[in-house]
N, C-alpha and C. Protein backbone atom coordinates (compact mmCIF):
# COMPACT_ATOMS: atom_id res chain seq x y z
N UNK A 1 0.83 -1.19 0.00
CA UNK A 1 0.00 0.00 0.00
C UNK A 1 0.87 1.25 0.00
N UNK A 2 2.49 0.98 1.01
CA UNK A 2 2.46 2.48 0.93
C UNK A 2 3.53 2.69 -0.44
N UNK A 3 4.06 1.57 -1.05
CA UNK A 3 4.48 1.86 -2.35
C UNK A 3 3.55 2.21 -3.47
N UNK A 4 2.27 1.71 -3.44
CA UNK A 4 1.47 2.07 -4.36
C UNK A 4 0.97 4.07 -4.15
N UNK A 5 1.10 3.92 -2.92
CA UNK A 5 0.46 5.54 -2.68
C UNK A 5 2.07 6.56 -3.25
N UNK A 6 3.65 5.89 -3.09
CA UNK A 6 4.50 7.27 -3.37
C UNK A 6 4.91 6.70 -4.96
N UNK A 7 4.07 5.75 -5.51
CA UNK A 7 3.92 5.44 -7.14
C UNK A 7 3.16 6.85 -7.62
N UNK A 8 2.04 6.37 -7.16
CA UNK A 8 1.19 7.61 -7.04
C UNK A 8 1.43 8.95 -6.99
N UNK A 9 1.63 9.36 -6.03
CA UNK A 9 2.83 10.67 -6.07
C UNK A 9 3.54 10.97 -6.78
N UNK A 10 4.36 10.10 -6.85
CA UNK A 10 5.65 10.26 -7.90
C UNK A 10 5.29 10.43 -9.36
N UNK A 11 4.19 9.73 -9.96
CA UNK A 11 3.77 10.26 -11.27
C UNK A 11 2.90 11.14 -11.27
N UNK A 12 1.94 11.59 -10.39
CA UNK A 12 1.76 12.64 -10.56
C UNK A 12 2.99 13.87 -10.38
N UNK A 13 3.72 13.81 -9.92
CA UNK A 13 4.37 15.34 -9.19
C UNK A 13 5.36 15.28 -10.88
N UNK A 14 5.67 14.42 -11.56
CA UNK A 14 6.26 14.07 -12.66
C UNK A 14 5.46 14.05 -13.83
N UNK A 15 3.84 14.37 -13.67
CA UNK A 15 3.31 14.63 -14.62
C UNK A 15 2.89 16.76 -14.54
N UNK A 16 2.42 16.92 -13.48
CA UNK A 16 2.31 18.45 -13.26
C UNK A 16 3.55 19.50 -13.05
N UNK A 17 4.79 18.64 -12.52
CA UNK A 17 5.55 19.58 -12.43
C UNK A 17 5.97 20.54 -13.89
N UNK A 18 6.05 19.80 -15.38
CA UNK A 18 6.40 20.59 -16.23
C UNK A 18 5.36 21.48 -16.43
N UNK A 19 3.91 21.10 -15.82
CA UNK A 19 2.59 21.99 -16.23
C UNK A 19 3.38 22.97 -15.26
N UNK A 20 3.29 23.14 -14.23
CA UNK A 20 2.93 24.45 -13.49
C UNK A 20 4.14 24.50 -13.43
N UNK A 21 5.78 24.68 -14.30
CA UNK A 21 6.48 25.55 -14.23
C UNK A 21 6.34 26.31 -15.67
N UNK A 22 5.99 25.65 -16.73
CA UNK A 22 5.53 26.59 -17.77
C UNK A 22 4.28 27.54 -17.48
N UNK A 23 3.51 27.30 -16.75
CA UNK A 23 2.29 28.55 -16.25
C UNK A 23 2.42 29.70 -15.55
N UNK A 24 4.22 29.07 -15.02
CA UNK A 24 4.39 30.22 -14.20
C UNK A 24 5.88 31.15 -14.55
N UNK A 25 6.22 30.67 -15.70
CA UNK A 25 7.65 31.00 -15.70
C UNK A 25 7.13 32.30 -16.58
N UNK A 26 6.35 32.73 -17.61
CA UNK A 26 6.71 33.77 -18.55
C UNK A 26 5.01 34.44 -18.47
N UNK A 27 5.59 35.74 -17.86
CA UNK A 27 4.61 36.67 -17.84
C UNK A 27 4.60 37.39 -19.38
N UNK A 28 4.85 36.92 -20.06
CA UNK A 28 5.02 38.14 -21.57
C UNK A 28 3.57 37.52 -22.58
N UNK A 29 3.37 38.39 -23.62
CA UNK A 29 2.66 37.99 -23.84
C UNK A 29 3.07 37.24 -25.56
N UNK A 30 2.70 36.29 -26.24
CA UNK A 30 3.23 35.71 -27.23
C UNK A 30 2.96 36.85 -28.11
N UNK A 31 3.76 37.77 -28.89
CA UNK A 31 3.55 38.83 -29.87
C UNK A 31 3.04 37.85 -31.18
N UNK A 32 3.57 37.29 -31.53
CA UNK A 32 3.90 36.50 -32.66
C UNK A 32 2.34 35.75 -32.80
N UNK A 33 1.86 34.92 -31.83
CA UNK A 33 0.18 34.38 -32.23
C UNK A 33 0.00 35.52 -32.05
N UNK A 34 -0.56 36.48 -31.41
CA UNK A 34 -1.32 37.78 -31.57
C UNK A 34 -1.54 38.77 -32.82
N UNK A 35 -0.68 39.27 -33.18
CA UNK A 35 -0.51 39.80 -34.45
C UNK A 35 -0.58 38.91 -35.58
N UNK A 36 0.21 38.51 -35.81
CA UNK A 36 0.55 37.57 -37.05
C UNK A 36 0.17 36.52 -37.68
N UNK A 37 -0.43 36.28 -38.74
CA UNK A 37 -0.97 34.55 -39.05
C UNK A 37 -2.25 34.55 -39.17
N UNK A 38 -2.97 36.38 -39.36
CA UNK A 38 -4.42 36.72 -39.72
C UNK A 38 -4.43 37.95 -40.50
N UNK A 39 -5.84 38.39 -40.91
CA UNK A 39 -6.15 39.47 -41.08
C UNK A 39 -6.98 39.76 -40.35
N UNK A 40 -6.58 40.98 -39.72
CA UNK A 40 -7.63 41.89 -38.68
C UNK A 40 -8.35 42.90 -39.23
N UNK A 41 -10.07 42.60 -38.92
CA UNK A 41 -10.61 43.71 -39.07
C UNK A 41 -11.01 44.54 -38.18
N UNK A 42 -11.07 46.01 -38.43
CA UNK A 42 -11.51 46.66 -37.27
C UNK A 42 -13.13 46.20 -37.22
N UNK A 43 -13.88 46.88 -35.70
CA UNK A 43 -14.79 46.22 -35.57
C UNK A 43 -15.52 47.72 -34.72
N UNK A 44 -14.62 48.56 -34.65
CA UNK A 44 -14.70 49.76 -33.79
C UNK A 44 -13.94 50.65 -33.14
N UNK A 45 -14.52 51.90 -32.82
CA UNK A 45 -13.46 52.78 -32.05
C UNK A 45 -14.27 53.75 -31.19
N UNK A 46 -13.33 52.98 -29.76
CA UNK A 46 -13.86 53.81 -28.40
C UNK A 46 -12.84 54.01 -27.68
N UNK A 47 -13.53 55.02 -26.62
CA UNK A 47 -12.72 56.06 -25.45
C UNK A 47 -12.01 54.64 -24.80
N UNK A 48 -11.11 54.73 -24.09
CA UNK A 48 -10.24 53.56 -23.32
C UNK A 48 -11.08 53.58 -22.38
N UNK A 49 -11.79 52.73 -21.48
CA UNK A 49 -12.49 52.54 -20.46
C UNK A 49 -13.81 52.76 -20.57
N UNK A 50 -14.33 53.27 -22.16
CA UNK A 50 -16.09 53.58 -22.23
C UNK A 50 -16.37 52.24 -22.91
N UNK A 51 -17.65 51.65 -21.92
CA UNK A 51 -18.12 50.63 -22.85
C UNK A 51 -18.64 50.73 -24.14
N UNK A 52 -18.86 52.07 -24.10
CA UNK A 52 -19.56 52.07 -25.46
C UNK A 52 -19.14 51.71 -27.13
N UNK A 53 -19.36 51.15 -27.80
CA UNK A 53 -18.28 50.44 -29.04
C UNK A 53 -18.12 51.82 -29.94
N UNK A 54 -18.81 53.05 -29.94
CA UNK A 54 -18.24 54.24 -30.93
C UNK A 54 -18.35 55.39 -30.33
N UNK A 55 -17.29 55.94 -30.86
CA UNK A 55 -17.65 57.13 -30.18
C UNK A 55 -18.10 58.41 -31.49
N UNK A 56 -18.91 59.43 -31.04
CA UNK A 56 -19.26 60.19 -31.52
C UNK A 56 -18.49 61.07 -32.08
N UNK A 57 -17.91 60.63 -33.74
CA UNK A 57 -16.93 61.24 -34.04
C UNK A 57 -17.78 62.58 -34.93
N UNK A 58 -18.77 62.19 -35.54
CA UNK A 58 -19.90 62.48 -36.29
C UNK A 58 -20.67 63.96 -35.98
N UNK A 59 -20.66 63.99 -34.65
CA UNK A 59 -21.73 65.04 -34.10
C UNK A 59 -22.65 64.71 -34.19
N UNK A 60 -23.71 65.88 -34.69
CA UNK A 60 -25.32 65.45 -35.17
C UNK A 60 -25.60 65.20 -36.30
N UNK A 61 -24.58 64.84 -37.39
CA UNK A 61 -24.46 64.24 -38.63
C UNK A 61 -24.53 62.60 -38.21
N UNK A 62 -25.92 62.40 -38.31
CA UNK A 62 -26.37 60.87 -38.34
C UNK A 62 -26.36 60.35 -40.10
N UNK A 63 -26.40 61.32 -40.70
CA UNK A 63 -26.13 60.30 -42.17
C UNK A 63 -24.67 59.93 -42.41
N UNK A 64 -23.80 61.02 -41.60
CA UNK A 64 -22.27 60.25 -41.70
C UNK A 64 -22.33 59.16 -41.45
N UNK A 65 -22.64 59.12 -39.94
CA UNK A 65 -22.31 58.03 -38.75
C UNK A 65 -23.02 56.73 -39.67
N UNK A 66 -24.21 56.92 -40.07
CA UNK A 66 -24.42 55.58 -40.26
C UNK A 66 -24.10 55.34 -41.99
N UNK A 67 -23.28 55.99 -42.89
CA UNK A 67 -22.40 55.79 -44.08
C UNK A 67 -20.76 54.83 -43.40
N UNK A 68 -20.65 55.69 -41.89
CA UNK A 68 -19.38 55.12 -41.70
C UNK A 68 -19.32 53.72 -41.36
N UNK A 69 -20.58 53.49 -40.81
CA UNK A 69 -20.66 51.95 -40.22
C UNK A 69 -21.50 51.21 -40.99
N UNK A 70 -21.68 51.48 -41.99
CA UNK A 70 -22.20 50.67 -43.17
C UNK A 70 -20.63 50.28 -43.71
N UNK A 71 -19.69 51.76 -43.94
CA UNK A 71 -18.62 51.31 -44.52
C UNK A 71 -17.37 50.39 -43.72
N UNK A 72 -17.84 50.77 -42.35
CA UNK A 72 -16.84 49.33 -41.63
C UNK A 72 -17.15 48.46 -41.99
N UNK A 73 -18.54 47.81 -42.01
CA UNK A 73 -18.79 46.09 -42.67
C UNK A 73 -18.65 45.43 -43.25
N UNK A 74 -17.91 46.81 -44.58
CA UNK A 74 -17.74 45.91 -45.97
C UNK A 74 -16.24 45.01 -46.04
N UNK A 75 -16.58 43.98 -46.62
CA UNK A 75 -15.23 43.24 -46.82
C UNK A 75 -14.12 44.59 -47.61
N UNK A 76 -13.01 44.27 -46.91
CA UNK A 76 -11.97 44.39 -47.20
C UNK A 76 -11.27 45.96 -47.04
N UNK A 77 -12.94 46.51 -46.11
CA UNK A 77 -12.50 48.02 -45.72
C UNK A 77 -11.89 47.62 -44.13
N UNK A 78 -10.91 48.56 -43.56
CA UNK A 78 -10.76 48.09 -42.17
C UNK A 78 -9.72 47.45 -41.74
N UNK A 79 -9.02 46.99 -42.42
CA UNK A 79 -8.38 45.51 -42.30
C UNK A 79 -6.70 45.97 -42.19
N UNK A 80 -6.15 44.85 -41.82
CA UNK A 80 -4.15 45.25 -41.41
C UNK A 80 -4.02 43.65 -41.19
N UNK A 81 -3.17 43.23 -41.85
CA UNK A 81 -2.45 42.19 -41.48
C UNK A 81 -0.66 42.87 -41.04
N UNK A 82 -0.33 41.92 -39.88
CA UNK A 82 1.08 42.31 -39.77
C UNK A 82 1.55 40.86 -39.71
N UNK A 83 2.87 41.09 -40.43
CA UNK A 83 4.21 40.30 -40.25
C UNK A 83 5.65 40.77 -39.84
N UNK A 84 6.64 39.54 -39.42
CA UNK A 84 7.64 39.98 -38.17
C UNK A 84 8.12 38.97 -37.68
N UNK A 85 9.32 39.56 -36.85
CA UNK A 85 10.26 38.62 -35.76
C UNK A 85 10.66 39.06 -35.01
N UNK A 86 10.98 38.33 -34.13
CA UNK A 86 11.66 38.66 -32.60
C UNK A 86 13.30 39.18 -32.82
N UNK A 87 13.12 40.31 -32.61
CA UNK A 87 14.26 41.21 -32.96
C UNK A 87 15.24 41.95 -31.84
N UNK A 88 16.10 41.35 -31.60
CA UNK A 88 16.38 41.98 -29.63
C UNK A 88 15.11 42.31 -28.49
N UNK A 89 14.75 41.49 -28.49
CA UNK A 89 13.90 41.42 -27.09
C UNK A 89 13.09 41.42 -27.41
N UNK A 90 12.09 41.58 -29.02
CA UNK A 90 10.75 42.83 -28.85
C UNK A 90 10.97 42.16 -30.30
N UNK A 91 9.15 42.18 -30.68
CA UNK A 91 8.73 41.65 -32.38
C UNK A 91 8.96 43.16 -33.19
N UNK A 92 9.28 43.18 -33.92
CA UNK A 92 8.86 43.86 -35.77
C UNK A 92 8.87 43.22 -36.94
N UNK A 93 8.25 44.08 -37.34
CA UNK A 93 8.29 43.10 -39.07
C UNK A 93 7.83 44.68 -40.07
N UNK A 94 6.69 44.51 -40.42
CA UNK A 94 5.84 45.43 -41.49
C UNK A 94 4.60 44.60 -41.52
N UNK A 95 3.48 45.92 -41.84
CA UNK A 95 2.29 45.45 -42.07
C UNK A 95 1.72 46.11 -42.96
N UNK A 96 0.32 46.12 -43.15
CA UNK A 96 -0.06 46.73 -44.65
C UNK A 96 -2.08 46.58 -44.31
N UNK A 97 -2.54 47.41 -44.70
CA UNK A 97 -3.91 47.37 -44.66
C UNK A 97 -4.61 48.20 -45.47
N UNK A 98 -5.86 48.71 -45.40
CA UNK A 98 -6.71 49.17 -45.95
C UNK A 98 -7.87 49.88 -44.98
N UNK A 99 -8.03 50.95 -45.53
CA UNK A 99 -9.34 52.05 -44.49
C UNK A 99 -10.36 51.43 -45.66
N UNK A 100 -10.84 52.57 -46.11
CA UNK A 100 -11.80 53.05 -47.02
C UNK A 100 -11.48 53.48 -48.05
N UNK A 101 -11.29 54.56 -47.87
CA UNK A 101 -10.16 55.07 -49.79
C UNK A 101 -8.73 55.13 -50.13
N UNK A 102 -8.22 54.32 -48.72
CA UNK A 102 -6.56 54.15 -49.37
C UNK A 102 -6.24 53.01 -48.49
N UNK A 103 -5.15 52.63 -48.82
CA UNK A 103 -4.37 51.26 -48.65
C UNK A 103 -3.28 52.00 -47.80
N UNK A 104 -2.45 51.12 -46.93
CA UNK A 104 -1.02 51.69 -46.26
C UNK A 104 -0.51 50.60 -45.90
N UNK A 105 0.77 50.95 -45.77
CA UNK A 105 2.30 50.05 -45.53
C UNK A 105 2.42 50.65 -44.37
N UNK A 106 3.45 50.27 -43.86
CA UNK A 106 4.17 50.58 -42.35
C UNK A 106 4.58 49.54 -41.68
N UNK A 107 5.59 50.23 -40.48
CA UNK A 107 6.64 49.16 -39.65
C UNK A 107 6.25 49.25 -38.54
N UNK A 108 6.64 48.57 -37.78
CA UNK A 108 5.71 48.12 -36.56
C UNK A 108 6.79 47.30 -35.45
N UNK A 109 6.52 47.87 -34.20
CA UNK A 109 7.08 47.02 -33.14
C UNK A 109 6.40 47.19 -31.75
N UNK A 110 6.43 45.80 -31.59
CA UNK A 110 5.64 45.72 -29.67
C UNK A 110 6.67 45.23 -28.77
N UNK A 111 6.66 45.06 -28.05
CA UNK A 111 6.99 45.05 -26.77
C UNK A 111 6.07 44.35 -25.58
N UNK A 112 6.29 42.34 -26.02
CA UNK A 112 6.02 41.63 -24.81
C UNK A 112 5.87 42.05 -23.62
N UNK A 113 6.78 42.52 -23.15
CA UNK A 113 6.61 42.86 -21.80
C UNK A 113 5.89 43.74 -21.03
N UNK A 114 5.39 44.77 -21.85
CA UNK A 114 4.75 46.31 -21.33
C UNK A 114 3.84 46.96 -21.91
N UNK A 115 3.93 45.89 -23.35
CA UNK A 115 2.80 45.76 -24.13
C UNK A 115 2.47 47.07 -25.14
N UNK A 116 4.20 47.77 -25.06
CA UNK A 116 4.15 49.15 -25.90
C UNK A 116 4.59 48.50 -27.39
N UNK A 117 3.43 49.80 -28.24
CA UNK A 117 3.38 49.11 -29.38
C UNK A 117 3.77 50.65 -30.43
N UNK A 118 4.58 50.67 -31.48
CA UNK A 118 5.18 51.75 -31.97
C UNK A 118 4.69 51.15 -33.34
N UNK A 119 3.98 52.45 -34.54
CA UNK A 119 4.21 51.99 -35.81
C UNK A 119 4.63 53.45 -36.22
N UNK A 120 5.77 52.85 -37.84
CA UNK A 120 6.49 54.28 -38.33
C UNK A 120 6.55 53.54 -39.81
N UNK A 121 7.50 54.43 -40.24
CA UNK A 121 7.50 54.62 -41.65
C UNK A 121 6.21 54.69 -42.62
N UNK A 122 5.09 55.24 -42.16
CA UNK A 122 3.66 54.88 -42.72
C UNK A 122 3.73 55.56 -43.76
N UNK A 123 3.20 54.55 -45.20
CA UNK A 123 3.10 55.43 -46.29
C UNK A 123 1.20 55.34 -46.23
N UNK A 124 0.35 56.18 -46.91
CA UNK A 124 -1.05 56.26 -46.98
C UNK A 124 -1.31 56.21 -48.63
N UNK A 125 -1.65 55.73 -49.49
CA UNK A 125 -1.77 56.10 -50.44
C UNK A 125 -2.70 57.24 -50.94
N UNK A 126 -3.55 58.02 -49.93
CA UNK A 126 -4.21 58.98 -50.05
C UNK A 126 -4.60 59.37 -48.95
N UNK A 127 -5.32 60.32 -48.60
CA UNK A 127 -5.88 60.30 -47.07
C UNK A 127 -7.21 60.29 -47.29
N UNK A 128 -7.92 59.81 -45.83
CA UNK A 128 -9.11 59.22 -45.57
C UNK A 128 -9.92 60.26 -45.87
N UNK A 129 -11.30 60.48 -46.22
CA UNK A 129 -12.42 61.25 -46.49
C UNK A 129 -13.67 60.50 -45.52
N UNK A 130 -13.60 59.56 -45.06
CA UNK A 130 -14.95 59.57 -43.97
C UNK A 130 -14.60 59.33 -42.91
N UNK A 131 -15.20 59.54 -41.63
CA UNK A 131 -14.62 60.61 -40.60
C UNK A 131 -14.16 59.39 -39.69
N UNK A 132 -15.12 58.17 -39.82
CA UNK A 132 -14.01 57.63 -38.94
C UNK A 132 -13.26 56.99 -39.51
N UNK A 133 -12.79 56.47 -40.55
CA UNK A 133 -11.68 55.70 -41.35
C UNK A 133 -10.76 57.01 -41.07
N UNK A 134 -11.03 58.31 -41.56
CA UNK A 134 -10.24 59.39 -40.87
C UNK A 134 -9.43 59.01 -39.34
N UNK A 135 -10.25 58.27 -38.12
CA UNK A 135 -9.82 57.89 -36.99
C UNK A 135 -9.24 57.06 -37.27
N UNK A 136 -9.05 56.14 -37.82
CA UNK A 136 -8.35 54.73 -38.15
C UNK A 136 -6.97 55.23 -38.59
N UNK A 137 -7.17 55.95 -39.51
CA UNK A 137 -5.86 56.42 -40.50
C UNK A 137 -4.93 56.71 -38.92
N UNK A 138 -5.70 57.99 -38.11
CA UNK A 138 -4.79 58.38 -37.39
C UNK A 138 -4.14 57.55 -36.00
N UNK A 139 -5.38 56.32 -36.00
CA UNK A 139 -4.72 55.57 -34.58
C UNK A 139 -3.37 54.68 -35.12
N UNK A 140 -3.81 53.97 -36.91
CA UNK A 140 -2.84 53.19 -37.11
C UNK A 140 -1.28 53.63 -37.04
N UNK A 141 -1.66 55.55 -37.37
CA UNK A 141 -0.37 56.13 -37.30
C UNK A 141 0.60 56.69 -35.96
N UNK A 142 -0.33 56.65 -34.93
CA UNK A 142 -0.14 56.89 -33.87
C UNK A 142 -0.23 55.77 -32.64
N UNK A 143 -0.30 55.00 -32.84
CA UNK A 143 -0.25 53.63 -31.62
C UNK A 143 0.62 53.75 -31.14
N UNK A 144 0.47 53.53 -29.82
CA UNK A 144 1.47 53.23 -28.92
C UNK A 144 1.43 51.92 -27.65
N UNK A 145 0.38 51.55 -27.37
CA UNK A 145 0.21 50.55 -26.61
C UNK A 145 -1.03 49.45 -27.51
N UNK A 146 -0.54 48.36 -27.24
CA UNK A 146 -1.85 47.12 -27.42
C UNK A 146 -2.01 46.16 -26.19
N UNK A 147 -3.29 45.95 -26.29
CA UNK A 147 -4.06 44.73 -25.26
C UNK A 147 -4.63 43.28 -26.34
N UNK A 148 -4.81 42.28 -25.94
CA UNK A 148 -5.46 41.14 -26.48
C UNK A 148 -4.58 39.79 -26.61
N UNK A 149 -5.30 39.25 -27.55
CA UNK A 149 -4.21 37.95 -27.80
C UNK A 149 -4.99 37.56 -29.24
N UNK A 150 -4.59 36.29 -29.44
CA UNK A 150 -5.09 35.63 -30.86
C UNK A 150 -6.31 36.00 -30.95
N UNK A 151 -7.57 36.29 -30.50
CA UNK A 151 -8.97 36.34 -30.69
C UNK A 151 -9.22 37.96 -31.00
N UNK A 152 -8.60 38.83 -30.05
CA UNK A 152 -8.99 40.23 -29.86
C UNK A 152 -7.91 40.58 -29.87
N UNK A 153 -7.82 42.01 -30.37
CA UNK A 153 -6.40 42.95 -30.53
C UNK A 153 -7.28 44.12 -30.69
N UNK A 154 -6.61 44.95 -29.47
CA UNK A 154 -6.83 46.23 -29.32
C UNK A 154 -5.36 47.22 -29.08
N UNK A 155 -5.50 48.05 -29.95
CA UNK A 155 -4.90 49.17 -30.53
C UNK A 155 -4.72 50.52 -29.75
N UNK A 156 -4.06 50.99 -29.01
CA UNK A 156 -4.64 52.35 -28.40
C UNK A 156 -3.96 53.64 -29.12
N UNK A 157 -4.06 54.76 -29.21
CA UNK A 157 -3.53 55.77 -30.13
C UNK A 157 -4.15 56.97 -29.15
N UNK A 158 -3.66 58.27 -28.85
CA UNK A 158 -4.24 59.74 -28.57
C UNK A 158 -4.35 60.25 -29.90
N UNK A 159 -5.50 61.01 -29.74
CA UNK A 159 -6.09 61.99 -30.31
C UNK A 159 -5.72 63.34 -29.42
N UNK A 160 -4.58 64.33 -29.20
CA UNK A 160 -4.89 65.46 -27.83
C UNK A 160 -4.59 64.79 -26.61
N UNK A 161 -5.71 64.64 -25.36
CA UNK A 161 -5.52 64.25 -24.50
C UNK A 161 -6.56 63.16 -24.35
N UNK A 162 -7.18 62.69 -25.00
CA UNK A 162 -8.02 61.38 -25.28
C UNK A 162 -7.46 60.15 -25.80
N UNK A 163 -7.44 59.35 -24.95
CA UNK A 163 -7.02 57.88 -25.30
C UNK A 163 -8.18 57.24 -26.16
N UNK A 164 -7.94 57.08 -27.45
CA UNK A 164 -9.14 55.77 -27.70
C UNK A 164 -8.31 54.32 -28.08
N UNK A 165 -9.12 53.54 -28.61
CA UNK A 165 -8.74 52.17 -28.65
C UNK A 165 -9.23 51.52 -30.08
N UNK A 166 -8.52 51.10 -31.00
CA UNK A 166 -9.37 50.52 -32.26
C UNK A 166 -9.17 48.75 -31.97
N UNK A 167 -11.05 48.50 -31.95
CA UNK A 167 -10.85 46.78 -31.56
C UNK A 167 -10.70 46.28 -32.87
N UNK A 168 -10.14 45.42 -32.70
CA UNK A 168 -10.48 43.92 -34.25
C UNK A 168 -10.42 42.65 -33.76
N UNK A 169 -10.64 42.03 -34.87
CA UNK A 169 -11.28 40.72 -34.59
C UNK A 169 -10.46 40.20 -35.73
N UNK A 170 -9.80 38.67 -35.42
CA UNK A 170 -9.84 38.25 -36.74
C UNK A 170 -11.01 38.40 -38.11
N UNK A 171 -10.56 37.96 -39.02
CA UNK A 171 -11.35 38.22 -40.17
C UNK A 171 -12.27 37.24 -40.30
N UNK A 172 -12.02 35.89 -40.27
CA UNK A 172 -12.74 34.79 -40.74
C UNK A 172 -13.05 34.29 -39.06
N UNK A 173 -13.67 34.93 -38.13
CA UNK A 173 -14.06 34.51 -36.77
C UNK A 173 -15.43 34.17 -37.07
């Protein structure tokens, strides 16, 4: 009996020990599934901490607002795929997407650990004309921090002294 009970023991503590030192060894977050290996569409853009999914970029122009979110829905408006590698400590690569009336390139780097996220060299092939692809243009150009993982990726960028956040979703979810 009491060999059967430290059998016991012994394969368990030899089956969990590799579990719970990989659960606990790396607080970072995988850059590489997160970003990379999809296309993201946006899905929205709000204040950092407002539940609300848009914010009132529009005013009392309700025929914008609802031109703009007719024009988020459409395939292939919205969208950024990024690619990259682990480059001294921290992912970059280049990515490339699409608003509404122009397409853009740009370079890109995050930061596992703190979750700061930098994009530069942005070319636009035109600039945006509806008001929130207008917001898009300017968060993609201005990011500095991201939240999420493989499912959700959120974007944060200032406008002034306003934090907002652009969500996406994979494409084919």
């Amino acid at each position: 009996m009491k060999r059967h009970l430290i059998f016991i023991i012994g394969v368990t503590l030899f089956v969990l020990t590799p579990l719970l030192i990989s659960g606990c060894s790396n607080d970072e977050d995988d850059v590489k599934v997160i970003f990379t290996g999809k296309t993201w569409k946006m899905t929205y853009i709000s204040r950092e901490g407002d539940p609300k999914p848009y914010v009132n970029f529009w005013g009392e122009d309700r025929e914008a607002e609802k031109k703009s979110i007719e024009l988020q829905k459409l395939n292939g408006n919205y969208e950024v795929e990024f690619a990259g590698a682990k480059i001294d400590g921290a992912f970059s690569g280049s990515f490339s997407g699409k608003g509404v009336d122009s397409s853009f390139t740009g370079t890109w780097r995050a930061d596992a650990k703190n979750r700061a996220m930098s994009t530069y060299d942005m070319k636009w092939d035109k600039d945006e004309t509806d008001v929130l692809a207008k917001q898009f243009q300017k968060g993609m150009n201005t990011a500095f921090k991201y939240s999420g993982d493989s499912n959700s990726l959120y974007i944060y960028y200032k406008d002034g002294e306003v934090t907002y956040v652009i969500a996406l979703l994979p494409k084919n979810r």
